[in-house]
PDB file of N, CA and C in Angstrom:
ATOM      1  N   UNK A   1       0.846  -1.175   0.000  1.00  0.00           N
ATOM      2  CA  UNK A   1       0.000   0.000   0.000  1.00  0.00           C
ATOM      3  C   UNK A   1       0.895   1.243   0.000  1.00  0.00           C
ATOM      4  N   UNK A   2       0.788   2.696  -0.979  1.00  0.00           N
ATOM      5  CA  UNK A   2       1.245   3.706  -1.091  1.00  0.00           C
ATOM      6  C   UNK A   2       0.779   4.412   0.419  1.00  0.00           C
ATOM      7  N   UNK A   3       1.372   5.960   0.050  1.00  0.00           N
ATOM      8  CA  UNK A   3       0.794   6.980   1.021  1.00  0.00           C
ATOM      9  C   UNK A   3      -0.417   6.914   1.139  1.00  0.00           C
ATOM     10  N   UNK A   4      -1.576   6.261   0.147  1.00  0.00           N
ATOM     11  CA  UNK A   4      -2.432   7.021   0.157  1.00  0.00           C
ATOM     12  C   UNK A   4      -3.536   5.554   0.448  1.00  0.00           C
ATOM     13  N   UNK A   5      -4.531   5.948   1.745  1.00  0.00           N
ATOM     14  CA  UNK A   5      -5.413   4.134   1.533  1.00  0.00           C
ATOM     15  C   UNK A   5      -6.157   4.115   0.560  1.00  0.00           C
ATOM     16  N   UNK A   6      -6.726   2.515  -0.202  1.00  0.00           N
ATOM     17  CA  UNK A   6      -6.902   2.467  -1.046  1.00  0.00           C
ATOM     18  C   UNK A   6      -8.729   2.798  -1.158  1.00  0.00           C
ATOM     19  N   UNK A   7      -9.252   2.964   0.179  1.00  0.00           N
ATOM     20  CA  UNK A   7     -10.604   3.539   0.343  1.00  0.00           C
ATOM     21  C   UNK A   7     -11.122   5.125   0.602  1.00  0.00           C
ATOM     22  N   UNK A   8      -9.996   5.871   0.174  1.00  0.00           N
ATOM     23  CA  UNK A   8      -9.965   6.798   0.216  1.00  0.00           C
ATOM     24  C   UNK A   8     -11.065   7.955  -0.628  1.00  0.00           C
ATOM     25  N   UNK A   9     -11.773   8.943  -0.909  1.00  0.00           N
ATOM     26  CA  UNK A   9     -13.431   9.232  -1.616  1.00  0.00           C
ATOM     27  C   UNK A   9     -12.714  10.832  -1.421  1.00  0.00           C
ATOM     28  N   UNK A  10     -12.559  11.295  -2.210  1.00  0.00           N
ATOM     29  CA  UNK A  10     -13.081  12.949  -2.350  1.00  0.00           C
ATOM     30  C   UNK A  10     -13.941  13.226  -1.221  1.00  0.00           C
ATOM     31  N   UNK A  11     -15.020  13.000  -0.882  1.00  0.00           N
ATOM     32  CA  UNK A  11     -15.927  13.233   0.350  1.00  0.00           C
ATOM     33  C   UNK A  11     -14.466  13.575   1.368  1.00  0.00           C
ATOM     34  N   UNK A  12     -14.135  12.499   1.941  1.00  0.00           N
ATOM     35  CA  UNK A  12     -12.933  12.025   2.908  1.00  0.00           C
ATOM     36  C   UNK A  12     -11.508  13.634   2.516  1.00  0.00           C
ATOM     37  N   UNK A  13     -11.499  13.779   1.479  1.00  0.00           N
ATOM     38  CA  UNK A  13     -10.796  15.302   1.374  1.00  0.00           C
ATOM     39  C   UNK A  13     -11.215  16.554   1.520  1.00  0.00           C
ATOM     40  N   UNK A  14     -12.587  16.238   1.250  1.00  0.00           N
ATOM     41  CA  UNK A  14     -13.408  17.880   1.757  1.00  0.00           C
ATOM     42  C   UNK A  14     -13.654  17.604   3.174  1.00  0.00           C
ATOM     43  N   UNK A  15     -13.785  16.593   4.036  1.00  0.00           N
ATOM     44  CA  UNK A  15     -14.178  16.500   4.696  1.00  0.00           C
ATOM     45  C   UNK A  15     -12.691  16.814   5.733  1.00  0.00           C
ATOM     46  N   UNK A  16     -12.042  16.497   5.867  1.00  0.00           N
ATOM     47  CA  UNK A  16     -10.663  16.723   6.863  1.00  0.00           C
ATOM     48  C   UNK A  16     -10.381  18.179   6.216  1.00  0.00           C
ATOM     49  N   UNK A  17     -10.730  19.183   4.722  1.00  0.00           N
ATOM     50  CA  UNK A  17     -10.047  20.321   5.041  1.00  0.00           C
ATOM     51  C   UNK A  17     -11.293  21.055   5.517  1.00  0.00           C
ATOM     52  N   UNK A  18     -12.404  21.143   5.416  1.00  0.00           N
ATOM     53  CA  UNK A  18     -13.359  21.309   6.138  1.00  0.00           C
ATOM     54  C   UNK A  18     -12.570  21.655   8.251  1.00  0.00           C
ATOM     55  N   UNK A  19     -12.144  20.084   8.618  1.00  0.00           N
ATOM     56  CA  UNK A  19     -12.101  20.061   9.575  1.00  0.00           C
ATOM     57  C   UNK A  19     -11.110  21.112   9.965  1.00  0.00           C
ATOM     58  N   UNK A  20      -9.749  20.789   9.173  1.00  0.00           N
ATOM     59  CA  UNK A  20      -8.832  21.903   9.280  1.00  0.00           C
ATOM     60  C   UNK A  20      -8.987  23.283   9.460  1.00  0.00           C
ATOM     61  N   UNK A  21      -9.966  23.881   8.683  1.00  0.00           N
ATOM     62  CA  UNK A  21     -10.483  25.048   8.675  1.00  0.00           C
ATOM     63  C   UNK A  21     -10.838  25.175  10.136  1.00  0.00           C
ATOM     64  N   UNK A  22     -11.957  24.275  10.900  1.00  0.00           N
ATOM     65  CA  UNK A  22     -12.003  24.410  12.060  1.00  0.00           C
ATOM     66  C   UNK A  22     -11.188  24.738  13.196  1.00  0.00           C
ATOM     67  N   UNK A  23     -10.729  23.660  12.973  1.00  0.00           N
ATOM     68  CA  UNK A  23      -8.970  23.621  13.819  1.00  0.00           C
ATOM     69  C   UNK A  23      -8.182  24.910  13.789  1.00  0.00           C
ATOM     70  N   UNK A  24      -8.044  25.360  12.593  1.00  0.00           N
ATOM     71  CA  UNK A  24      -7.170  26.505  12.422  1.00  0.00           C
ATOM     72  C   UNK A  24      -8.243  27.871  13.264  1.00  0.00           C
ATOM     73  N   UNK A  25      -9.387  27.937  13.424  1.00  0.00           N
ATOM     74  CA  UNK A  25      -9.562  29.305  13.680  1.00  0.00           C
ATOM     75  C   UNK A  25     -10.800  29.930  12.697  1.00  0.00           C
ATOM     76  N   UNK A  26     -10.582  29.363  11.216  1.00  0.00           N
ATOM     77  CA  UNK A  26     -11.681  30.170  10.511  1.00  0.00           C
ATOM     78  C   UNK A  26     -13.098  29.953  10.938  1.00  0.00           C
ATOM     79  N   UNK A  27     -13.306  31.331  10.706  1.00  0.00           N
ATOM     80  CA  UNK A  27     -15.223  31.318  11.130  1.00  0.00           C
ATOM     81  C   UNK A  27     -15.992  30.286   9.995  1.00  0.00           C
ATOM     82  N   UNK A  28     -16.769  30.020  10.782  1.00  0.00           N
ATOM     83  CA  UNK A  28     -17.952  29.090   9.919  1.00  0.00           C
ATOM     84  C   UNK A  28     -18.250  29.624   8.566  1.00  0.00           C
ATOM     85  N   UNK A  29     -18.852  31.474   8.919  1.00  0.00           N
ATOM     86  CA  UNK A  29     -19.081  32.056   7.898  1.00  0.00           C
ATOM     87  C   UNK A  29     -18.132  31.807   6.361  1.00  0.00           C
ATOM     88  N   UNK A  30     -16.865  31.883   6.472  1.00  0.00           N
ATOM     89  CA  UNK A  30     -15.899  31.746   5.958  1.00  0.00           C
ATOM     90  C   UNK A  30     -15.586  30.475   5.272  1.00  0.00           C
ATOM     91  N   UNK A  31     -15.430  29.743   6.083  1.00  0.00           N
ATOM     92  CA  UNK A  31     -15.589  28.052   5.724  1.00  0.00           C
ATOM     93  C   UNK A  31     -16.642  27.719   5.067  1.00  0.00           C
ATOM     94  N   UNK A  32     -17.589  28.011   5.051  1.00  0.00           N
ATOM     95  CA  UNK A  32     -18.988  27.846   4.314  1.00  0.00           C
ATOM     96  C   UNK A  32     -18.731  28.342   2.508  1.00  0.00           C
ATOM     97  N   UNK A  33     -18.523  29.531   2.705  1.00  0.00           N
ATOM     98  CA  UNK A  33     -17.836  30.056   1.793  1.00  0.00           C
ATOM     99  C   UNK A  33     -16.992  28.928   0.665  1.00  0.00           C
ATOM    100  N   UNK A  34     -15.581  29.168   1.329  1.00  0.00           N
ATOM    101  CA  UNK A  34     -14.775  28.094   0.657  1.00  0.00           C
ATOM    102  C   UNK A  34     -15.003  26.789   0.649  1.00  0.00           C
ATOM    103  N   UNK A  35     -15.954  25.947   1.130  1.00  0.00           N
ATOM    104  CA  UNK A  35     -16.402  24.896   1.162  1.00  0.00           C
ATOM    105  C   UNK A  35     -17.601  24.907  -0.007  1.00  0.00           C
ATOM    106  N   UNK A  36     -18.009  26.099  -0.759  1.00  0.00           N
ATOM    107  CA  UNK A  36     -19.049  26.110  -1.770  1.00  0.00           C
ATOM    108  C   UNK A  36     -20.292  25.806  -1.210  1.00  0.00           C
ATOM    109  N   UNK A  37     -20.770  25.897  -0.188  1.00  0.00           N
ATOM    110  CA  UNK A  37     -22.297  25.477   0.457  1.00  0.00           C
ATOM    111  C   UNK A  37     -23.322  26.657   0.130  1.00  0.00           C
ATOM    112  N   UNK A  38     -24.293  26.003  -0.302  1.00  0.00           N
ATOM    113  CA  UNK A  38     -25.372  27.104   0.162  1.00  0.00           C
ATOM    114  C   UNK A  38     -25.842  27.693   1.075  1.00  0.00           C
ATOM    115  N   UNK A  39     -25.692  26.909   2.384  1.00  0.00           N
ATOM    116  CA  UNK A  39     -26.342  26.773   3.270  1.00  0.00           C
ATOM    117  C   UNK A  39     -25.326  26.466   4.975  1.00  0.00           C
ATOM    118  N   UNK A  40     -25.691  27.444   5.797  1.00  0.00           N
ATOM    119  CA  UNK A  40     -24.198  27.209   6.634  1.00  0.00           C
ATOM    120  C   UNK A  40     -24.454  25.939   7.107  1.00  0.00           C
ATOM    121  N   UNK A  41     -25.598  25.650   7.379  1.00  0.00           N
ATOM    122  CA  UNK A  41     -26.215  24.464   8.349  1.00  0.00           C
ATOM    123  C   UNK A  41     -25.513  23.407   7.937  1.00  0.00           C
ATOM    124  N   UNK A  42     -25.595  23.534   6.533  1.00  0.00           N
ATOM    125  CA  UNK A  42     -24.518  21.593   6.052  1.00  0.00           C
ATOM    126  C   UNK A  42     -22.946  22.405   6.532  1.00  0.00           C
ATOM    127  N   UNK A  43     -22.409  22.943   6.495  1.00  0.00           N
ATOM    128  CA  UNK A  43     -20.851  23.482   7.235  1.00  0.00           C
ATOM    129  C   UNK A  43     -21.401  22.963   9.021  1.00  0.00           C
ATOM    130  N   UNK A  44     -22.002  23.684   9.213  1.00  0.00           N
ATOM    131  CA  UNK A  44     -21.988  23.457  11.019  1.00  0.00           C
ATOM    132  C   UNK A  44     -22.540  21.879  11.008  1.00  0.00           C
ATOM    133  N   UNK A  45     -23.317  21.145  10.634  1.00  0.00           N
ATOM    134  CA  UNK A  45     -24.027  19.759  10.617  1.00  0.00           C
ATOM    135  C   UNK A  45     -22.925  19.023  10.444  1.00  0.00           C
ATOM    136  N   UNK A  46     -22.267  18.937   9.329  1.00  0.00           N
ATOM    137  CA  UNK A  46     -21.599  17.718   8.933  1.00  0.00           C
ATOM    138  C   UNK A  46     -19.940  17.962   8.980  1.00  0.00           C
ATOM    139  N   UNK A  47     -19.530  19.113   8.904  1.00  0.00           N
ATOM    140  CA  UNK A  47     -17.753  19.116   8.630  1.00  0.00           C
ATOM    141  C   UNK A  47     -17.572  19.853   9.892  1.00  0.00           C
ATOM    142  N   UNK A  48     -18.234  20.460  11.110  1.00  0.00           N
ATOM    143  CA  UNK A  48     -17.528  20.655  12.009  1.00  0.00           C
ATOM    144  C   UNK A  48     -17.715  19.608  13.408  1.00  0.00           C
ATOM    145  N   UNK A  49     -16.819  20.016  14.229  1.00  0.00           N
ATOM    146  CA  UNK A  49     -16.933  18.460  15.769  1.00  0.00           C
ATOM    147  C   UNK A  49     -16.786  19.027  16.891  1.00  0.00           C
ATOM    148  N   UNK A  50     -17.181  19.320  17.893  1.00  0.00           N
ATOM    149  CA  UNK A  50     -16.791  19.688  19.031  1.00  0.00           C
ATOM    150  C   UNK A  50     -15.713  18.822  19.293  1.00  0.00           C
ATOM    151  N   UNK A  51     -14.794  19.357  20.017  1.00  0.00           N
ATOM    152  CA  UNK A  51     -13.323  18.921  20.751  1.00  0.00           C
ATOM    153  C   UNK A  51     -13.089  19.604  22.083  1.00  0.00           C
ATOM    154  N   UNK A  52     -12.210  18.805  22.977  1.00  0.00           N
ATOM    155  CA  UNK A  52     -11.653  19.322  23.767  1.00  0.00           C
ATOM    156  C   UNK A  52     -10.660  20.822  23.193  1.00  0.00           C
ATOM    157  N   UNK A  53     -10.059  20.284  22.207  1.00  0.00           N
ATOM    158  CA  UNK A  53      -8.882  21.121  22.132  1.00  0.00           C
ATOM    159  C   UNK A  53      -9.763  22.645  21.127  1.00  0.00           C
ATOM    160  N   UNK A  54     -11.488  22.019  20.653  1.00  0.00           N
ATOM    161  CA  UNK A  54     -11.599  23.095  19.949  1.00  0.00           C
ATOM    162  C   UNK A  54     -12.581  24.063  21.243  1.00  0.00           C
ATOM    163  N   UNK A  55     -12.965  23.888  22.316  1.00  0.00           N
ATOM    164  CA  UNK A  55     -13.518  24.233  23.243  1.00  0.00           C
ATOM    165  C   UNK A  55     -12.375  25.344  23.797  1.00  0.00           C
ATOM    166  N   UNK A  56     -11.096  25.047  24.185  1.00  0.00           N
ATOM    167  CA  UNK A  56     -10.093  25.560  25.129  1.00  0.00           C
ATOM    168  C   UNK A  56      -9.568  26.571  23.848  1.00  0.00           C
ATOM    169  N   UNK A  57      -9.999  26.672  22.368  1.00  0.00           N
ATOM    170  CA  UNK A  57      -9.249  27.661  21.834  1.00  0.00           C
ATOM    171  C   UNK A  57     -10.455  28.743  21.600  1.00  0.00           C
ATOM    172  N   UNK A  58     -11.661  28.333  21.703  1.00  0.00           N
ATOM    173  CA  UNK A  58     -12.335  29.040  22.135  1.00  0.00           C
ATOM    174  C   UNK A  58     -11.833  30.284  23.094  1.00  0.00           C
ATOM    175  N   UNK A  59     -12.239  29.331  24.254  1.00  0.00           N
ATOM    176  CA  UNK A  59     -12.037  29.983  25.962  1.00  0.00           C
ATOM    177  C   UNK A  59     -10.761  30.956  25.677  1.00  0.00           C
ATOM    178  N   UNK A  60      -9.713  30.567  25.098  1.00  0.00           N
ATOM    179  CA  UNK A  60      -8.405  31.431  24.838  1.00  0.00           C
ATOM    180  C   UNK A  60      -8.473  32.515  24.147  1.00  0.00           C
ATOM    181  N   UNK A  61      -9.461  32.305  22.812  1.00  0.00           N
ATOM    182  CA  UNK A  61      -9.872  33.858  22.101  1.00  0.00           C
ATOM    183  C   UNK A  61     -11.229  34.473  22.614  1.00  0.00           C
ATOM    184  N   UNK A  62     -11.566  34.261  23.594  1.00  0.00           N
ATOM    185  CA  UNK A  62     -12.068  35.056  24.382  1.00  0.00           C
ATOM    186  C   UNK A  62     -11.955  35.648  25.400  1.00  0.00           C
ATOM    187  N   UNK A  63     -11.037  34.781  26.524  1.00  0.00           N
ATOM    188  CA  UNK A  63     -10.421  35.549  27.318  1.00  0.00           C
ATOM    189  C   UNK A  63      -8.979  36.500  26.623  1.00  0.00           C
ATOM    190  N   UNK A  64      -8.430  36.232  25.493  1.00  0.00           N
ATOM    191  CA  UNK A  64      -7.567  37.439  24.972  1.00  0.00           C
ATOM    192  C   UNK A  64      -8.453  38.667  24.188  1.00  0.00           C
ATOM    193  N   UNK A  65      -9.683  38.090  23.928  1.00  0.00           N
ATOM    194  CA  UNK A  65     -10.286  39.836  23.371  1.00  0.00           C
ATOM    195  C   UNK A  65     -11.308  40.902  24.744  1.00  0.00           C
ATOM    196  N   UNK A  66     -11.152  40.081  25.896  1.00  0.00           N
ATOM    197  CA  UNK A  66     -11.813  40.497  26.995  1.00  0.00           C
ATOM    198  C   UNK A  66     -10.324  40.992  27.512  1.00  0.00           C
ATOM    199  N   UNK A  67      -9.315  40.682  27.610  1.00  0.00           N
ATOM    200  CA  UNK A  67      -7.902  41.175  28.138  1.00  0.00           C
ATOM    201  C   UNK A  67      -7.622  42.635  26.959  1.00  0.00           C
ATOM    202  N   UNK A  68      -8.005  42.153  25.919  1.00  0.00           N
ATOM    203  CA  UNK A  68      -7.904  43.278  24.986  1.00  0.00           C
ATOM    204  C   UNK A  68      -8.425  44.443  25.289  1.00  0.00           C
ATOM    205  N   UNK A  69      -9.546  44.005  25.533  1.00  0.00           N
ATOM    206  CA  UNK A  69     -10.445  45.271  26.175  1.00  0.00           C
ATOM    207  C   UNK A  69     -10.734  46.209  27.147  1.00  0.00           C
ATOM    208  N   UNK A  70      -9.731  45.601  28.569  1.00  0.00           N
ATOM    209  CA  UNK A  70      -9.846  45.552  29.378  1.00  0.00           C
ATOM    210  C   UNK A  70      -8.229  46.249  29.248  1.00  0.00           C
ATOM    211  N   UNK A  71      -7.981  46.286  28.457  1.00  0.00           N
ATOM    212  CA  UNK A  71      -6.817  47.136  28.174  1.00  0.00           C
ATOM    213  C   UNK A  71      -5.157  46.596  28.835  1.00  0.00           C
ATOM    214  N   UNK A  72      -5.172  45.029  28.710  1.00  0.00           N
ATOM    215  CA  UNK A  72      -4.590  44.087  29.162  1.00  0.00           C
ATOM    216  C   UNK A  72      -3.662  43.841  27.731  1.00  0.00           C
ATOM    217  N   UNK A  73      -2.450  42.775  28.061  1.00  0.00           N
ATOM    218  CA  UNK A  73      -1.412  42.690  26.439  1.00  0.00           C
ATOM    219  C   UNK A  73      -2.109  41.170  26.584  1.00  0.00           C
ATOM    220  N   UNK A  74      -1.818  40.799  24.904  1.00  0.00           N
ATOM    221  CA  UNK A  74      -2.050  39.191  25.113  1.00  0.00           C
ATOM    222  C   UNK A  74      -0.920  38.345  24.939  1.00  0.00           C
ATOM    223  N   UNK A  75      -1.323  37.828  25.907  1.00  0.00           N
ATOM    224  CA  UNK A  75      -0.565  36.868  26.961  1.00  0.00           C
ATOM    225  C   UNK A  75       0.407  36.158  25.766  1.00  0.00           C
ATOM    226  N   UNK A  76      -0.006  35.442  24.480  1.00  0.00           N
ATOM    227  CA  UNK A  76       1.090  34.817  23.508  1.00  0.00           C
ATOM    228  C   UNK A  76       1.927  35.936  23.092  1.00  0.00           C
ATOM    229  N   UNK A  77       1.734  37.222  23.014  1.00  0.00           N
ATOM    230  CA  UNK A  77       2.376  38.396  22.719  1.00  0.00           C
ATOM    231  C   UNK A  77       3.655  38.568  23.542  1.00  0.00           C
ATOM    232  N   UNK A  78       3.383  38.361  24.791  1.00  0.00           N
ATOM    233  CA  UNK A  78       4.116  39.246  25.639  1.00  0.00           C
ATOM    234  C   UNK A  78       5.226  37.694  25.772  1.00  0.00           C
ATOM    235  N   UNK A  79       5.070  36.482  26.160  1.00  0.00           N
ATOM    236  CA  UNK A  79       5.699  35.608  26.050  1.00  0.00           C
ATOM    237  C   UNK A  79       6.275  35.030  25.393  1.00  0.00           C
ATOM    238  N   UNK A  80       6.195  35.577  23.893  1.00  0.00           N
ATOM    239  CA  UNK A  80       6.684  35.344  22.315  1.00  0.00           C
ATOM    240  C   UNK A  80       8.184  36.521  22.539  1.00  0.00           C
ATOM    241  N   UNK A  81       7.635  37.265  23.105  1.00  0.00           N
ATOM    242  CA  UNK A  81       8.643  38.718  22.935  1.00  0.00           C
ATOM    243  C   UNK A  81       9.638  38.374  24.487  1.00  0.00           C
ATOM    244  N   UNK A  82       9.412  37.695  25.541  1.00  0.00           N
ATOM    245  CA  UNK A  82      10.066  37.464  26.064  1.00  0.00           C
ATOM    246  C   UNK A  82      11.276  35.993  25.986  1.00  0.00           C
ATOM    247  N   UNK A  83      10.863  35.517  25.180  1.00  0.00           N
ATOM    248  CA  UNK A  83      11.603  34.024  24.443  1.00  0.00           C
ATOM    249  C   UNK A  83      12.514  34.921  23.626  1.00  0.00           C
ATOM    250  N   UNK A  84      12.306  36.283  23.376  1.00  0.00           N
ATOM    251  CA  UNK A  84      13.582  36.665  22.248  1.00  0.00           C
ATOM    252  C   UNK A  84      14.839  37.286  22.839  1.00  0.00           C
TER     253      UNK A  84
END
């Protein structure tokens, strides 16, 4: 067997960059978009998943735009610049 399994479907490629999109941050709105849908509901229904890890990046871009606001630095900012 190559890189690639041999049950592998186009579906199975929209479907993981779909997920990616998630993972990375892009809004639904957006993803919907580049995913060609009419309709966001098939984007939110079928290509996105709740996760642990997508829950906690949540919680993280919200507590950094409430620190933002609050007239606070964000926290990957200031610890990026102190690693240099």
């Amino acid at each position: 067997m190559g890189p690639v399994a041999p049950d592998l479907v186009m579906y199975d490629l929209r479907h993981t960059y779909c997920t990616d999109l998630e993972a990375a941050g892009v809004p639904i709105n957006i993803a919907r978009d580049l995913m060609g849908h009419a309709n966001i509901s098939i984007t939110s229904r079928i290509y996105t998943h709740r996760s642990t890890e997508s829950l906690a990046k949540a919680r993280d871009l919200i507590d950094n735009f409430q620190d933002k606001k609050a007239g606070k630095c964000d926290k990957s900012v200031t610890s990026s610049k102190q690693s240099l």
